[in-house]
Protein backbone atom coordinates (compact mmCIF):
# COMPACT_ATOMS: atom_id res chain seq x y z
CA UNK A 1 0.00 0.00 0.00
CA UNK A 2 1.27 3.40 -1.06
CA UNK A 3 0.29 6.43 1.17
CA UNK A 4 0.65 9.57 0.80
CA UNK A 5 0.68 13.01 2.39
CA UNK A 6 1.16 16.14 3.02
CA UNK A 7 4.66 17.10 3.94
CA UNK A 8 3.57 20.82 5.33
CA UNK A 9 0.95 19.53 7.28
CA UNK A 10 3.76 16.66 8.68
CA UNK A 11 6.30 19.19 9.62
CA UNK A 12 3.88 21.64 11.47
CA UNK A 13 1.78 19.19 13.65
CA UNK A 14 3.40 15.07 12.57
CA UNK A 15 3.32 12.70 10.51
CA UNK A 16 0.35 10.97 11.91
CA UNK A 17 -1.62 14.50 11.92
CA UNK A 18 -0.32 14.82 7.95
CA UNK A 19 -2.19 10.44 7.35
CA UNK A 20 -5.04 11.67 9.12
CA UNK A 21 -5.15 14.54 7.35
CA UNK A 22 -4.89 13.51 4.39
CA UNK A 23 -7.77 10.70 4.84
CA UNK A 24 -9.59 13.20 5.92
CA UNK A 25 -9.36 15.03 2.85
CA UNK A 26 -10.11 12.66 0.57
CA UNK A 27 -12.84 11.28 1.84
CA UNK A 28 -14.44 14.58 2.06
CA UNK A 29 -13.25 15.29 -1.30
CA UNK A 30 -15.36 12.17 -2.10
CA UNK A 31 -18.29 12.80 -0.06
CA UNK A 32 -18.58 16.18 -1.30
CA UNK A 33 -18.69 14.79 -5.49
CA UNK A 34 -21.56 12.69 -4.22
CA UNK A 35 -23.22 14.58 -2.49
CA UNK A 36 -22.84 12.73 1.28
CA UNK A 37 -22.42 13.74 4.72
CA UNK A 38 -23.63 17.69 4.80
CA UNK A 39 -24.22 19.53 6.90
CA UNK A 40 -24.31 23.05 7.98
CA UNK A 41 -23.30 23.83 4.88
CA UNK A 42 -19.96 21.67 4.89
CA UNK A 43 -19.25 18.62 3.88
CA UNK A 44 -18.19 15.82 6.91
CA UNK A 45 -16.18 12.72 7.00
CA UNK A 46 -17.93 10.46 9.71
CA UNK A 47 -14.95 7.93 11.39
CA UNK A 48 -13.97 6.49 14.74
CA UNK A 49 -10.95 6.14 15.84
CA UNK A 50 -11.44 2.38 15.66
CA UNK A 51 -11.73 2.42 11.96
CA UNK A 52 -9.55 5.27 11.50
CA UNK A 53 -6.79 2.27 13.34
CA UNK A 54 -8.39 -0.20 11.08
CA UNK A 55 -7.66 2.10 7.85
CA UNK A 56 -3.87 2.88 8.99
CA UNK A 57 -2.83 -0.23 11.28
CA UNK A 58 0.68 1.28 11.50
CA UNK A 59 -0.63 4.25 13.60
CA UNK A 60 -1.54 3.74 17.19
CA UNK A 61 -4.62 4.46 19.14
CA UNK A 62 -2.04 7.36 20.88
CA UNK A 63 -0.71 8.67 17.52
CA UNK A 64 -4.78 8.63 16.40
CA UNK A 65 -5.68 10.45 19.85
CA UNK A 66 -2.81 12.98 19.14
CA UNK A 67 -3.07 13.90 15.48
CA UNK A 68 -6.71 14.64 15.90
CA UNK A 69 -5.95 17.32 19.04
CA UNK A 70 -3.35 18.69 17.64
CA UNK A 71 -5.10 19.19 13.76
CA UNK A 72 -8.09 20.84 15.92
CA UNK A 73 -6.10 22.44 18.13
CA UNK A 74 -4.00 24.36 15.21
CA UNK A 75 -7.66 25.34 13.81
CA UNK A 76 -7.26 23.08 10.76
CA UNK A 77 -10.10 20.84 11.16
CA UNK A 78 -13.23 21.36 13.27
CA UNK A 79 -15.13 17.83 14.95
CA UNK A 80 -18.48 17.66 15.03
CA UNK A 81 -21.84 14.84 15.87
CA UNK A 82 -24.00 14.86 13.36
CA UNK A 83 -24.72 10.91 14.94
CA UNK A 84 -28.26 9.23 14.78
CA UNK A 85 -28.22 7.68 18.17
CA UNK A 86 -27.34 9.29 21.24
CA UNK A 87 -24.82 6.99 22.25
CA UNK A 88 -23.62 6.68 19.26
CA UNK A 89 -19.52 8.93 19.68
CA UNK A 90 -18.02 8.41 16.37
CA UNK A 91 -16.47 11.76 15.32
CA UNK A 92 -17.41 14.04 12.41
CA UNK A 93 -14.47 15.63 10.97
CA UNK A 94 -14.19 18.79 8.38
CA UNK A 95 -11.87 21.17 7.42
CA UNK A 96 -12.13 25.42 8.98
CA UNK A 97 -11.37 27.58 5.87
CA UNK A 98 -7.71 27.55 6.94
CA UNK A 99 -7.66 24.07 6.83
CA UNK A 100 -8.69 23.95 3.55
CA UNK A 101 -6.62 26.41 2.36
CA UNK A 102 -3.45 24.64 3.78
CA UNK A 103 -4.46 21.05 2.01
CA UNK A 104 -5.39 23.19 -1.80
CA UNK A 105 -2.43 25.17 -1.68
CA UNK A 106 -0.05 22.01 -1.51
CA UNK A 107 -2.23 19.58 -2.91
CA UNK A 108 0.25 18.86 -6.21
CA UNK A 109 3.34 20.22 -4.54
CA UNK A 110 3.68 19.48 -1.37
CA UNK A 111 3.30 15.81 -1.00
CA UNK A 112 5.78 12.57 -0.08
């Protein structure tokens, strides 16, 4: 398996922060060409950390835990629940207009 991502985004906040980024991203990307997963007028990717560990086995549930804080911490992604059931806790992720602007702007340059 190849992945990539973004190296600005990996020397600001990690590596693991740049992977989760970067799924992030695409699946948003994704959601948003069909038309899934908005709300407020944004478009969410919907993930636990389970499956985000299930999707990238070489990170751990720490590195997971940590990429997340520090990606919303640095304002580049915002987490909401947008879940059906009330004890239902898997997190909603999308990108604050920084955030976006930070994964266009190096989105053909800026990658390993």
């Amino acid at each position: 398996m190849i992945q990539k991502f973004n190296t600005g985004i990996a020397r600001r906040y990690g590596i693991a922060a740049a992977l989760l980024a970067e799924a992030i991203w695409t699946e948003i990307k994704e959601n948003e060409f069909h038309g899934r997963c908005q709300y407020d007028g944004e478009t969410w990717m919907c993930c636990s950390r389970k499956m985000f560990l299930i999707r990238m086995p070489y990170l751990t549930k720490h590195m997971v835990s940590t990429g997340l804080a520090r990606l919303k911490r640095a304002g580049v992604l915002i987490k909401g629940e947008w879940n059906k059931g009330q004890s239902d806790r898997t997190g909603w992720y999308t990108f604050t207009s920084y955030g976006r602007k930070v994964m266009e702007e190096s989105e053909d340059e800026d990658y390993a």
